[in-house]
N, C-alpha and C. Protein backbone atom coordinates (compact mmCIF):
# COMPACT_ATOMS: atom_id res chain seq x y z
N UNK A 1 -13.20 9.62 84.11
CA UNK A 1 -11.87 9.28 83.64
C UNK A 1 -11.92 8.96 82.14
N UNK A 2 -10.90 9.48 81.81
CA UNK A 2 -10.90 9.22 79.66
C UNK A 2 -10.05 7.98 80.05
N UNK A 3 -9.97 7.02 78.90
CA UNK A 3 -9.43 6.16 78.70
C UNK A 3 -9.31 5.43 77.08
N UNK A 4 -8.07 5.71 76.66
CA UNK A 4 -8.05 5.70 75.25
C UNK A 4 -7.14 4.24 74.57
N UNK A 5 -8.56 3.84 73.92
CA UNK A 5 -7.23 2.85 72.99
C UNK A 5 -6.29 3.33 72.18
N UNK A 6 -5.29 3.21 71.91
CA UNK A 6 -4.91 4.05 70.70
C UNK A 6 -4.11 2.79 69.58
N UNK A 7 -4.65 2.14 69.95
CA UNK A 7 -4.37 0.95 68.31
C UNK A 7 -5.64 -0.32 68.86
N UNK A 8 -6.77 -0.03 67.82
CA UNK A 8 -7.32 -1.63 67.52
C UNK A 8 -7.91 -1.76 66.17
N UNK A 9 -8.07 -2.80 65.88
CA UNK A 9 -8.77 -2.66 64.41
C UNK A 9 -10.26 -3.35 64.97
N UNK A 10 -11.08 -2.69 65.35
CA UNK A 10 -12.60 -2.64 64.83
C UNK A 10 -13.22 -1.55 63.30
N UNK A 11 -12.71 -1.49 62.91
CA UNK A 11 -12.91 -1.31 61.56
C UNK A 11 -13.72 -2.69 61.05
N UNK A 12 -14.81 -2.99 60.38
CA UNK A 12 -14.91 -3.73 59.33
C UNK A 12 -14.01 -4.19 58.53
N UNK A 13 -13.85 -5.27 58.04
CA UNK A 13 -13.64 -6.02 56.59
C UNK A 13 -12.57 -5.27 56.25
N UNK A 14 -11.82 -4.79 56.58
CA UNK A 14 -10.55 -4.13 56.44
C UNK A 14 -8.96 -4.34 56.79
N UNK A 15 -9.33 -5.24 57.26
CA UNK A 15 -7.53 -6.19 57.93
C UNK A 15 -7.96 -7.18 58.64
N UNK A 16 -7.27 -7.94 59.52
CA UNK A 16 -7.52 -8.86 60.44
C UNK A 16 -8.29 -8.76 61.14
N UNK A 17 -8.80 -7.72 61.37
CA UNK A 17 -9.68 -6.99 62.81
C UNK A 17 -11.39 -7.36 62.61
N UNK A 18 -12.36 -6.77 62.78
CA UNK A 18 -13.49 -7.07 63.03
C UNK A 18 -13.91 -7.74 61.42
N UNK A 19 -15.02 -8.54 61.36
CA UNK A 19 -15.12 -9.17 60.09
C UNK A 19 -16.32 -7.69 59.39
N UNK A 20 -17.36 -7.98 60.26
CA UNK A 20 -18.54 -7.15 59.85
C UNK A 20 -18.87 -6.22 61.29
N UNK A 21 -20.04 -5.22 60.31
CA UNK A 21 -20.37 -3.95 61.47
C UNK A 21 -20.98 -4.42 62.78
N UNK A 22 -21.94 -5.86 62.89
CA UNK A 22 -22.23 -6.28 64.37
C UNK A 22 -21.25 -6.78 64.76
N UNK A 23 -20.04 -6.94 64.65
CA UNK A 23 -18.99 -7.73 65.38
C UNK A 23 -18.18 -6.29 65.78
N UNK A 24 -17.85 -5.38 65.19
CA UNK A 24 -17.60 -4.06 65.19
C UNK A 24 -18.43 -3.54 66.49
N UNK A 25 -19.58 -3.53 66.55
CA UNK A 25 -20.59 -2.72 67.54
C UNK A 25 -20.33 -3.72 68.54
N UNK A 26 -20.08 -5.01 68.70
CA UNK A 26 -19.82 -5.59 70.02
C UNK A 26 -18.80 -4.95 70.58
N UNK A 27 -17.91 -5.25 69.69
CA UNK A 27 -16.49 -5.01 70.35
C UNK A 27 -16.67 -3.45 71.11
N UNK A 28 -16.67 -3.12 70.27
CA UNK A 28 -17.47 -1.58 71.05
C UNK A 28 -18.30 -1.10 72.15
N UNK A 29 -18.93 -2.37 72.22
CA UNK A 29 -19.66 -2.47 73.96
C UNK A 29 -19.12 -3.01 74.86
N UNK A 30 -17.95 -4.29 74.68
CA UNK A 30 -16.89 -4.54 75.22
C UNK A 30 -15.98 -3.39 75.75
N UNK A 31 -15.42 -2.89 74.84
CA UNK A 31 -14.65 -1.91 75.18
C UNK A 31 -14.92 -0.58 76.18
N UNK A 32 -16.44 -0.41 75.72
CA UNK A 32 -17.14 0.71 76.76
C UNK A 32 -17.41 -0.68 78.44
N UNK A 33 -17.47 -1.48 78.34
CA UNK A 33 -17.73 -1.97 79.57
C UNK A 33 -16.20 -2.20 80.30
N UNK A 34 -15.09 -2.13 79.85
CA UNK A 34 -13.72 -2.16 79.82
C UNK A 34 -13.24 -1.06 80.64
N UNK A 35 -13.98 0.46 80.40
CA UNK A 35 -13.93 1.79 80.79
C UNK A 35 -13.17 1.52 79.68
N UNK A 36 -12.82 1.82 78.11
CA UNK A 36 -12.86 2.84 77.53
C UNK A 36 -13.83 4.15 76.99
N UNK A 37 -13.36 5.13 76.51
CA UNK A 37 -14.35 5.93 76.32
C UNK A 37 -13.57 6.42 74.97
N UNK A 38 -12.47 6.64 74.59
CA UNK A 38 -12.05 6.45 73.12
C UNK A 38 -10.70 5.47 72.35
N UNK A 39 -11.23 5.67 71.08
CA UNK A 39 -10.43 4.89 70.57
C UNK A 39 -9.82 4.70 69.16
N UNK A 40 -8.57 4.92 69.02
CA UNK A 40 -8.16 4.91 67.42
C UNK A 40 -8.34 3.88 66.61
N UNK A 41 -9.18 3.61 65.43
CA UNK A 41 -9.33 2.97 65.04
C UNK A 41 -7.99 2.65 64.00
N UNK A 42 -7.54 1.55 64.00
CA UNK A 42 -5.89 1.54 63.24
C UNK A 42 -6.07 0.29 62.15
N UNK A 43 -6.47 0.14 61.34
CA UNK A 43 -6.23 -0.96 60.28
C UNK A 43 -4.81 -0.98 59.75
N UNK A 44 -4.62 -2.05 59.38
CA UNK A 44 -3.14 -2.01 58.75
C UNK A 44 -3.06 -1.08 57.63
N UNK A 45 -1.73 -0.58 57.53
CA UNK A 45 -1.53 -0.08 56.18
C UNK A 45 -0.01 -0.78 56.13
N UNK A 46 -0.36 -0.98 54.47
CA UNK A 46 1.35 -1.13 53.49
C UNK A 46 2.51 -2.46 54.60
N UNK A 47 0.72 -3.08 54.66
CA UNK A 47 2.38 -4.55 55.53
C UNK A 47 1.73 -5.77 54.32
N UNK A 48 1.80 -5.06 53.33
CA UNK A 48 1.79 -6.42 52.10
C UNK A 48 0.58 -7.31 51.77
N UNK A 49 -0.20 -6.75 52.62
CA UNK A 49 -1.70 -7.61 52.28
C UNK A 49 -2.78 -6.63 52.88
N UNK A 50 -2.73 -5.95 53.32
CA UNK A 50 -4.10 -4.55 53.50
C UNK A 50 -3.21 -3.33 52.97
N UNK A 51 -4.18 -2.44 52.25
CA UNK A 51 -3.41 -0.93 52.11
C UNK A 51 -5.14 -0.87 52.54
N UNK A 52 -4.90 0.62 53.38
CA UNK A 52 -6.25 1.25 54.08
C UNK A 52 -5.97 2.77 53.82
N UNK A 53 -6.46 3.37 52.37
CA UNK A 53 -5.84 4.47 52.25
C UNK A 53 -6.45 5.34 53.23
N UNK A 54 -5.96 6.39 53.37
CA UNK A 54 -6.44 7.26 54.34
C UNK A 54 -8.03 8.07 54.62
N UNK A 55 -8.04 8.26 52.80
CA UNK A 55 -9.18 8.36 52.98
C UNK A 55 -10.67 8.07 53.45
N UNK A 56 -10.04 6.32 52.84
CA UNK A 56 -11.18 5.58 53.03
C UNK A 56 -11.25 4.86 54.44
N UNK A 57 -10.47 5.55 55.74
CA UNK A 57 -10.23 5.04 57.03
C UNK A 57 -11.00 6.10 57.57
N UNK A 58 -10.83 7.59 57.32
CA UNK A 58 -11.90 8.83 57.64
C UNK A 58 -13.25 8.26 57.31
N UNK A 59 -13.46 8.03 56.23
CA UNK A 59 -14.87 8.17 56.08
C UNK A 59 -15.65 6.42 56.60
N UNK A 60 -14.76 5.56 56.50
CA UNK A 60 -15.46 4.32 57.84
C UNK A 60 -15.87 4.62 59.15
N UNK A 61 -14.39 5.53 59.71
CA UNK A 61 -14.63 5.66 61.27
C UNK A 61 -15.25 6.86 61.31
N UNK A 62 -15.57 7.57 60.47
CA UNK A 62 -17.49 8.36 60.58
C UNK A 62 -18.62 7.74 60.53
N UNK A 63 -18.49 6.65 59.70
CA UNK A 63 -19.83 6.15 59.38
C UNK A 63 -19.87 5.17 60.81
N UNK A 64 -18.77 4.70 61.36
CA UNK A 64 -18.91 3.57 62.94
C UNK A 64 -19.20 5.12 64.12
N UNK A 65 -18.86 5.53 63.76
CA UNK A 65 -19.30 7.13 65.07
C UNK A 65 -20.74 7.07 64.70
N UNK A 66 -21.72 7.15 63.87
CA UNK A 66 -22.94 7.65 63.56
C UNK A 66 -23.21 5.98 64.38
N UNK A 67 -23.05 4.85 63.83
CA UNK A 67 -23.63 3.62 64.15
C UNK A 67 -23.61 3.42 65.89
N UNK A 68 -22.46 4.08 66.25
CA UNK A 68 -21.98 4.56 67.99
C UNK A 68 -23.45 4.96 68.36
N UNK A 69 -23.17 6.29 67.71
CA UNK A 69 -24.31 7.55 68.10
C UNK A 69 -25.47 6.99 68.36
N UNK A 70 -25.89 6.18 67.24
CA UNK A 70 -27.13 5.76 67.13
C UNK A 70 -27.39 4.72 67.73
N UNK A 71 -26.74 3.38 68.16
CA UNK A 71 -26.98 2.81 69.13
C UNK A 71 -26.52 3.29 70.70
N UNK A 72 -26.30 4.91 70.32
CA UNK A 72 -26.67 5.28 71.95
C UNK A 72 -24.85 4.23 73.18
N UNK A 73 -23.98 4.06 72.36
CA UNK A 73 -22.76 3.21 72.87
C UNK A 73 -21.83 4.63 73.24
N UNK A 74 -21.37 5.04 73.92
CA UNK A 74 -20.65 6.11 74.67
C UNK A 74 -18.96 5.88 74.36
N UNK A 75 -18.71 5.67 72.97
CA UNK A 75 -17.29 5.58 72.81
C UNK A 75 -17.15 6.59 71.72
N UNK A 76 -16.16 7.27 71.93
CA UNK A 76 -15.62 8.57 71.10
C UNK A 76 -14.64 7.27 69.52
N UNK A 77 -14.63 7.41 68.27
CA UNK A 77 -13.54 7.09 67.97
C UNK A 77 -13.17 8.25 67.08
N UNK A 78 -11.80 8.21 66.30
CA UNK A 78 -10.76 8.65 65.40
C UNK A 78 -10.10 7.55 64.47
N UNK A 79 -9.61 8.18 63.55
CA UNK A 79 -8.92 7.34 62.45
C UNK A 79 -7.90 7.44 62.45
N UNK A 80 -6.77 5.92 62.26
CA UNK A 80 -5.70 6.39 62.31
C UNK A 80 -5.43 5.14 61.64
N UNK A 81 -4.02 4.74 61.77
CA UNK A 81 -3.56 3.59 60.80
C UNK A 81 -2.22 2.94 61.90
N UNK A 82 -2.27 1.26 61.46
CA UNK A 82 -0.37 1.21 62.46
C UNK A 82 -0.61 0.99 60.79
N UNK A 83 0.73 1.34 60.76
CA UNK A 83 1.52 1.28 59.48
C UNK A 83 2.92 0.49 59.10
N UNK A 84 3.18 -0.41 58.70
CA UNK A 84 3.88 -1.48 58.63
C UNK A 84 5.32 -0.40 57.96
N UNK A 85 6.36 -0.76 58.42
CA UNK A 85 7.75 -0.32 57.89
C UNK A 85 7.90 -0.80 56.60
N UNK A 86 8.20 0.20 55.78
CA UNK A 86 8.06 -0.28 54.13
C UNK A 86 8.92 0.94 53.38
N UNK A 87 9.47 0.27 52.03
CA UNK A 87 10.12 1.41 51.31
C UNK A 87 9.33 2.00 50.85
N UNK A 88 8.01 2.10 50.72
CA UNK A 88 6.81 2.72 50.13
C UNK A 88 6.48 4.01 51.22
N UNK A 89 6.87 3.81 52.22
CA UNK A 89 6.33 4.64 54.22
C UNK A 89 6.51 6.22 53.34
N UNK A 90 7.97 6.26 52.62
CA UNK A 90 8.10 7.65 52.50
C UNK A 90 7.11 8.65 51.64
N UNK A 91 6.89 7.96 50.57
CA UNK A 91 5.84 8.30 49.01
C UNK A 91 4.56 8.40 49.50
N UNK A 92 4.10 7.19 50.24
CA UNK A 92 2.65 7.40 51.38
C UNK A 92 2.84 8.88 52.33
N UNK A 93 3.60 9.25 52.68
CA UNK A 93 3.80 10.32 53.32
C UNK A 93 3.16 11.43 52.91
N UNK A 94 4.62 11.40 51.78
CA UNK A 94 4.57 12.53 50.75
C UNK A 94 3.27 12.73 50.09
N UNK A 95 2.65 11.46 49.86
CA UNK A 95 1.06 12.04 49.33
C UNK A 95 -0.16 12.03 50.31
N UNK A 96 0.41 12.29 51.34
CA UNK A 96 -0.77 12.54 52.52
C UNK A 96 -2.14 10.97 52.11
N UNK A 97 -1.10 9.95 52.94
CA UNK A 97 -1.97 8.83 52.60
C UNK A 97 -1.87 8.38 54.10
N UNK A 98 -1.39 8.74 55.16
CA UNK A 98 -0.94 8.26 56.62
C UNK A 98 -1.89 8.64 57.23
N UNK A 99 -1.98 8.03 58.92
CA UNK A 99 -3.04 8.77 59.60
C UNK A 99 -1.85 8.54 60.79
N UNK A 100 -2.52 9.77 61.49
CA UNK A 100 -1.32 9.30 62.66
C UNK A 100 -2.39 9.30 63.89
N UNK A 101 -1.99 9.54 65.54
CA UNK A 101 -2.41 9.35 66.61
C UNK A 101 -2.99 10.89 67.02
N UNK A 102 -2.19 11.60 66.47
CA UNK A 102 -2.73 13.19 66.94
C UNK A 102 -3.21 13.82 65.35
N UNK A 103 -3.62 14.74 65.56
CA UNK A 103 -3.90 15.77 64.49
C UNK A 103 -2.43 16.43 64.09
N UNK A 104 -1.58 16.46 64.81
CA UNK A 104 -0.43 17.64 64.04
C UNK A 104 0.44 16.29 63.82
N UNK A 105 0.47 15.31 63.55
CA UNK A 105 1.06 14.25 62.42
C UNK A 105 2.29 13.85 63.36
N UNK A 106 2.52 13.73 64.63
CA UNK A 106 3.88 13.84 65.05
C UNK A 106 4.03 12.12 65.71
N UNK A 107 2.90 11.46 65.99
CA UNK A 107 3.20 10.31 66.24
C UNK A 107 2.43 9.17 65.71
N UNK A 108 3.02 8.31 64.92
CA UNK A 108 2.76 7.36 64.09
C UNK A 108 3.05 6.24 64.58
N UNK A 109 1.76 4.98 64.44
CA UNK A 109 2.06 3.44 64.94
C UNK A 109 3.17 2.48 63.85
N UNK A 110 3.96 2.20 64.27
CA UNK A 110 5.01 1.52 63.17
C UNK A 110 4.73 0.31 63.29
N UNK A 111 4.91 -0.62 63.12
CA UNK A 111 4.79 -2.10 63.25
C UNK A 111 5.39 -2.45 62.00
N UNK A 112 6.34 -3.52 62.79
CA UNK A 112 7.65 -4.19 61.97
C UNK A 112 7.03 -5.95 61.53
N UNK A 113 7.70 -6.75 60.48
CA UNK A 113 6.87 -7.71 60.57
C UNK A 113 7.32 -8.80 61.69
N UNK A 114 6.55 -9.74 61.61
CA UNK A 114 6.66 -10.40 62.57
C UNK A 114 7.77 -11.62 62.82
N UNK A 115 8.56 -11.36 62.09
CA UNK A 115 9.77 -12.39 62.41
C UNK A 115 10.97 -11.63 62.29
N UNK A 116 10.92 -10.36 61.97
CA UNK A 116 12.26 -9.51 61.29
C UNK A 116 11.80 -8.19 61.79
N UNK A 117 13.31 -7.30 62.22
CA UNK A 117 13.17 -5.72 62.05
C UNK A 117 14.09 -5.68 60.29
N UNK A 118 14.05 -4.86 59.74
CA UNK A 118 14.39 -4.73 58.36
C UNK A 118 15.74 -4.19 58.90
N UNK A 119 16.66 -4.54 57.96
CA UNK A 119 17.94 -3.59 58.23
C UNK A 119 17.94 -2.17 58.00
N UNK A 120 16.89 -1.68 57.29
CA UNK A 120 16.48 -0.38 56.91
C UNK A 120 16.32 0.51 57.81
N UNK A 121 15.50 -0.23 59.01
CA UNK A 121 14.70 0.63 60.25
C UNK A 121 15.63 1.66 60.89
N UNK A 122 16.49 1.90 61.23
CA UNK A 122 16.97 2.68 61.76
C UNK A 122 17.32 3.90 60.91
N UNK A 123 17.69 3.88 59.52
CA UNK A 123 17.44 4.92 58.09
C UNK A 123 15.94 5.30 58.33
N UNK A 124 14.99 4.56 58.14
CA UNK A 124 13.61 4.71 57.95
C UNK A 124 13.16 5.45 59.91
N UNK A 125 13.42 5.40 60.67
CA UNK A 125 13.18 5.71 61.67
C UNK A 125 13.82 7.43 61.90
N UNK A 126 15.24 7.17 61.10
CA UNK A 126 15.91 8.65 61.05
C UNK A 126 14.89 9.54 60.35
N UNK A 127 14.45 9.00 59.08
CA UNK A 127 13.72 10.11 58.24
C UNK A 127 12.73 10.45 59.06
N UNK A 128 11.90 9.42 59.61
CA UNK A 128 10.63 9.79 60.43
C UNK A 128 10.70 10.72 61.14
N UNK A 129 11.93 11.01 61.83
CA UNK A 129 12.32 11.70 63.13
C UNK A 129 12.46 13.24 62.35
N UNK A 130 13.45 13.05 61.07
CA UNK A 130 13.62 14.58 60.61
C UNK A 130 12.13 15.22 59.95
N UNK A 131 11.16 14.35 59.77
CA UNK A 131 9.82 15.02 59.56
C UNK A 131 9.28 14.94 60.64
N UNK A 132 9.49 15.42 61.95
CA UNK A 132 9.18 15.94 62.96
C UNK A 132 8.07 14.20 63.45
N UNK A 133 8.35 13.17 63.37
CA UNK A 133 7.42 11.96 63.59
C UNK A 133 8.03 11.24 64.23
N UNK A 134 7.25 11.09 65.58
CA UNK A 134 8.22 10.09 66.21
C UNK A 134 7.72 8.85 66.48
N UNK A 135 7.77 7.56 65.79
CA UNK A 135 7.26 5.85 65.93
C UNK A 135 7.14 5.97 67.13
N UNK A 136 5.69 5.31 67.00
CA UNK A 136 5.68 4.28 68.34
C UNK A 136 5.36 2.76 67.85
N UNK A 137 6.80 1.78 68.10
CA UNK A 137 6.96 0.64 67.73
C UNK A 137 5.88 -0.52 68.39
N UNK A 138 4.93 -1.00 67.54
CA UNK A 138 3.90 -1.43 68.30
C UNK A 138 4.24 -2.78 68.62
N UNK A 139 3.54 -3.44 69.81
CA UNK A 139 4.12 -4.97 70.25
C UNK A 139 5.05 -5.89 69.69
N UNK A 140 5.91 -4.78 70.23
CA UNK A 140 7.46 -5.20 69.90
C UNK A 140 7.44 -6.80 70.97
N UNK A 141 6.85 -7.00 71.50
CA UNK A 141 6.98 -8.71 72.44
C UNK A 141 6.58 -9.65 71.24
N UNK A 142 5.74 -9.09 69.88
CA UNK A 142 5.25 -10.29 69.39
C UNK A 142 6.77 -10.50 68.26
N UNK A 143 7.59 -9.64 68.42
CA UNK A 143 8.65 -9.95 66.74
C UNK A 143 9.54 -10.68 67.38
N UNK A 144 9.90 -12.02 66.54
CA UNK A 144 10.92 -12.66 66.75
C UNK A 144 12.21 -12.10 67.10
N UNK A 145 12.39 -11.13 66.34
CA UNK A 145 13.84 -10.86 66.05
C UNK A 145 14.27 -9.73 66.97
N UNK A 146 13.48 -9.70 67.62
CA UNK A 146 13.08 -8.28 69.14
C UNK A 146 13.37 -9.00 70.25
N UNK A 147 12.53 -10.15 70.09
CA UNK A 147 12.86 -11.25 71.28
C UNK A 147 14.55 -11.97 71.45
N UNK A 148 14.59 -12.59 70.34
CA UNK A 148 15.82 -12.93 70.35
C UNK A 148 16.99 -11.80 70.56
N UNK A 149 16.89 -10.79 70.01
CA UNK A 149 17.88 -9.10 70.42
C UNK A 149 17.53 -8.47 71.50
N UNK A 150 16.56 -8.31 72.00
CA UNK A 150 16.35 -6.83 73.00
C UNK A 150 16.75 -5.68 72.48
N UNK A 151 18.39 -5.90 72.57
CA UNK A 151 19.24 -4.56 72.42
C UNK A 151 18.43 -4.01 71.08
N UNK A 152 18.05 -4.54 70.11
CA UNK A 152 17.12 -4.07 68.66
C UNK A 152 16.63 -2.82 69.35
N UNK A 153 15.63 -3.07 70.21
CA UNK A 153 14.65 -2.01 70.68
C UNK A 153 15.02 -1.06 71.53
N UNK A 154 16.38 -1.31 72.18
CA UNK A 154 16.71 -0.78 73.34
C UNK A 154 17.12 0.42 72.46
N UNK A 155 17.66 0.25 70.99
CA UNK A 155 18.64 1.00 70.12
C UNK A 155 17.10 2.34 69.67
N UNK A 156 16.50 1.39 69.26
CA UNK A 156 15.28 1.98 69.02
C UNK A 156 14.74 3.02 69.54
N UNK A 157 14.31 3.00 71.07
CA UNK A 157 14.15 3.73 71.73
C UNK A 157 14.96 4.98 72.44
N UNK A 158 16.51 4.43 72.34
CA UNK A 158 17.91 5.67 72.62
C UNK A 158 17.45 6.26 71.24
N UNK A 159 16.60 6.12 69.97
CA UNK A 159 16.36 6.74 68.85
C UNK A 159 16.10 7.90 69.25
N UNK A 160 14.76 7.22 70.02
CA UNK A 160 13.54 8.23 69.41
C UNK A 160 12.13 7.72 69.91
N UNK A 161 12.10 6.17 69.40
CA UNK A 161 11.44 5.84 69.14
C UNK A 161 10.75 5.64 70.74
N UNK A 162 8.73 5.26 70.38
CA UNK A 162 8.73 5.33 71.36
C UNK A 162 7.72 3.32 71.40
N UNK A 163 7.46 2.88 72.72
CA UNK A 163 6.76 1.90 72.61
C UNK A 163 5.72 1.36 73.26
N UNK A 164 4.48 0.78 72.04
CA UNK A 164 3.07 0.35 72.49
C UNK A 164 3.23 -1.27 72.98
N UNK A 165 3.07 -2.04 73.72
CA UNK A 165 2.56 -3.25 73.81
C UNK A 165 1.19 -3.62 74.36
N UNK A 166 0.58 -4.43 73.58
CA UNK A 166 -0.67 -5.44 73.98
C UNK A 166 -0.83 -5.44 75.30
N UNK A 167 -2.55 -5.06 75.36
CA UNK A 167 -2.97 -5.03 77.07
C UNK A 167 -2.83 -6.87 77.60
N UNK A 168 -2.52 -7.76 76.58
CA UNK A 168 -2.76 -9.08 76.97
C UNK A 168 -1.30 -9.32 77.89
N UNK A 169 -0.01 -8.47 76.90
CA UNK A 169 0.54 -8.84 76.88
C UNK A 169 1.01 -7.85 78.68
N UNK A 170 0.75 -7.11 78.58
CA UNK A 170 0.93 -6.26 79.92
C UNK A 170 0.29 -7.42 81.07
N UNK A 171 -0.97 -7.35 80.81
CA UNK A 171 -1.46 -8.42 82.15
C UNK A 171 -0.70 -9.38 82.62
């Protein structure tokens, strides 16, 4: 059976997520004892305190595949990014600075901040949609302003949009 994360940050020293590469390789044996077998590696991008350009998210989650390989740990990963809603989302686009969930660019982790959806989002969600991209709004249970609305997300999703929540938060 495959079984795929498709948002964590074990990345290194790169956002909130793992500090260093042995805390990285745990989590990674965790996760293989979990039954995963792959997993997108997603550091923040453009939510105001990490930018993880794209590049430099390819060439980490190669160098954590070789460290995989080589300690012999049976987890596939990929690079990808959640990407924080920003007036910047479009220009990052345009200069091929995004990572998304698939190879043909069509679904992207959004994450809104954590007390607010922007009044923007639904403009910013339209454009996404006319470049063939469709959000998936990530743990929408943790935003204030989701909680207190519902209907926010409900609108969201009559979008387009589609939605990730936390395995904590599922249990």
């Amino acid at each position: 059976m495959v079984l795929v994360d498709i948002h964590c940050h074990i990345l290194p020293g790169v956002d909130d997520g793992a500090k260093d590469w042995q805390t990285s390789i745990k989590l990674a044996r965790e996760a293989v004892a979990d039954g995963v077998t792959h997993a997108v590696c997603t550091p923040h991008m453009l939510n105001g305190k990490y930018i993880n350009h794209k590049k430099d998210v390819i060439r980490l989650t190669e160098n954590f595949q070789d460290m995989l390989d080589d300690a012999k740990i049976p987890l596939t990963v990929f690079p990808g990014q959640e990407v924080r809603i920003s007036g910047d989302l479009p220009k990052a686009l345009d200069d091929d600075d995004i990572l998304f969930l698939d190879v043909d660019g069509q679904y992207m982790l959004l994450e809104f901040p954590s007390d607010d959806v922007p009044a923007y989002t639904r403009d910013m969600v339209f454009e996404l949609m006319q470049r063939g991209i469709t959000p998936i709004v990530v743990h929408p249970e943790r935003n204030k302003k989701i909680l207190e609305e519902p209907t926010i997300l409900q609108e969201l999703i009559e979008q387009g949009c589609l939605v990730q929540i936390t395995a904590s938060s599922y249990m």
